[in-house]
Each structure stands twice: as C-alpha cells, then as structure tokens.
C-alpha atoms as a PDB file:
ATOM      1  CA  UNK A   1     182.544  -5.532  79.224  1.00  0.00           C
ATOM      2  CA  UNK A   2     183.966  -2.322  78.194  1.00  0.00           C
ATOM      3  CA  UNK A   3     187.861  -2.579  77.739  1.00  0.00           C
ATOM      4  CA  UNK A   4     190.112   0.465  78.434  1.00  0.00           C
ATOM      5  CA  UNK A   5     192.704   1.499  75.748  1.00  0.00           C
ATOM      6  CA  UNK A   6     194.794   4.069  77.342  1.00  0.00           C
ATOM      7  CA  UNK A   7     197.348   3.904  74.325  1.00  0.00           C
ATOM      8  CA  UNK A   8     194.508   5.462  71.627  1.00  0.00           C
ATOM      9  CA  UNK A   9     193.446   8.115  74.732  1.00  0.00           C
ATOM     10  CA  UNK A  10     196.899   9.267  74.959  1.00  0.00           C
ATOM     11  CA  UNK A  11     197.233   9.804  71.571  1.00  0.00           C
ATOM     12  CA  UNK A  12     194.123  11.639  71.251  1.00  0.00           C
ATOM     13  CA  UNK A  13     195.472  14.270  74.197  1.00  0.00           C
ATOM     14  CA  UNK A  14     198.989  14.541  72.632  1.00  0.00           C
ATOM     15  CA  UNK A  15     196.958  15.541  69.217  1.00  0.00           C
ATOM     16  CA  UNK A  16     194.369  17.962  70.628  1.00  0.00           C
ATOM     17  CA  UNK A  17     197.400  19.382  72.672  1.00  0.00           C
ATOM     18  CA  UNK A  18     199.204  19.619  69.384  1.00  0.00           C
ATOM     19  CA  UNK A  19     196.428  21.434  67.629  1.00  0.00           C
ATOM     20  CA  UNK A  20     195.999  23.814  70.210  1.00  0.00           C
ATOM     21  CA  UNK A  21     199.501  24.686  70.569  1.00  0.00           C
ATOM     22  CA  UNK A  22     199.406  25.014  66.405  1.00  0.00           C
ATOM     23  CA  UNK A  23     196.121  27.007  66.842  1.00  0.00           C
ATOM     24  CA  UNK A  24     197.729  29.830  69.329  1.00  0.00           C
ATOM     25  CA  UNK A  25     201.067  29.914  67.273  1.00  0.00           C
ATOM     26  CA  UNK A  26     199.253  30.596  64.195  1.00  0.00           C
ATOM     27  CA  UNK A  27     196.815  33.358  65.761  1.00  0.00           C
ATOM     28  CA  UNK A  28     200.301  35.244  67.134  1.00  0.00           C
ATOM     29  CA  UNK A  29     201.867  34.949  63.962  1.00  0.00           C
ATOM     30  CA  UNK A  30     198.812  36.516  61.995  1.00  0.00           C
ATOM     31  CA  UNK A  31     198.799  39.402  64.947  1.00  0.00           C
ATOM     32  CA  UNK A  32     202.211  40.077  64.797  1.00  0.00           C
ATOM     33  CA  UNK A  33     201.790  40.180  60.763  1.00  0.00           C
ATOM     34  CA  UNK A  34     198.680  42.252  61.249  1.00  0.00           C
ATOM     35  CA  UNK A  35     200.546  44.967  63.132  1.00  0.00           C
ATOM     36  CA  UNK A  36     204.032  44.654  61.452  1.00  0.00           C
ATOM     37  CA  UNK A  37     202.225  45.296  57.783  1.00  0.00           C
ATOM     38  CA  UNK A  38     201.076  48.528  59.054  1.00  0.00           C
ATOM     39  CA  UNK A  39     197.454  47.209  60.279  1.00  0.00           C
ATOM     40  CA  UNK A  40     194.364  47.317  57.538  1.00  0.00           C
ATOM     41  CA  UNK A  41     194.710  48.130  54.067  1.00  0.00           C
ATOM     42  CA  UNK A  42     193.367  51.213  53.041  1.00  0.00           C
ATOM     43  CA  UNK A  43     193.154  51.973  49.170  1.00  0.00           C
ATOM     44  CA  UNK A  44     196.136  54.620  48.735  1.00  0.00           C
ATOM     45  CA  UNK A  45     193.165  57.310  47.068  1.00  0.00           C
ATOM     46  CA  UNK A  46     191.482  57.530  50.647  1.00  0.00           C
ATOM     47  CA  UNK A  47     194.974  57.748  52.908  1.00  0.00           C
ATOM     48  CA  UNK A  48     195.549  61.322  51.066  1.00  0.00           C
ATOM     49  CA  UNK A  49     192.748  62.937  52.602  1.00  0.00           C
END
C-alpha cells in the first residue's frame, strides 16, 4: 500500500519553483552585466587598430 504525502510533494514544487525563479534572475542579471560592462573584453593592444 503506497501512502500519499502531499506535504513533502509540495515542498518539492515550492523548491524547484524557487530554483527556477533564482535560475532566470541570475541569467538577467549576468545579461544586463554583460551589456552594461561594455560586452566582451578585448585586450586594450587590439581595440587601437
């Protein structure tokens, strides 16, 4: 007999959700860094030419 915890389910959705929600705040941040540094960086010697 296979008994149901919905408790330990719920908590595993509210973490995943968590994670995901971390995931996608951290992958804006790091594009909005990207593009506010000035994109890649390129060793000063080669930007001259």
């Amino acid at each position: 007999m296979k008994t149901k915890r919905p408790h330990i389910n719920r908590a595993l959705q509210t973490m995943h959700l968590m994670l995901g929600i971390l995931r996608t705040s951290q992958a804006v941040f790091y594009a909005l860094s990207f593009f506010w540094l000035g994109g890649f960086a390129v060793p000063a010697h080669l930007m001259k030419k």
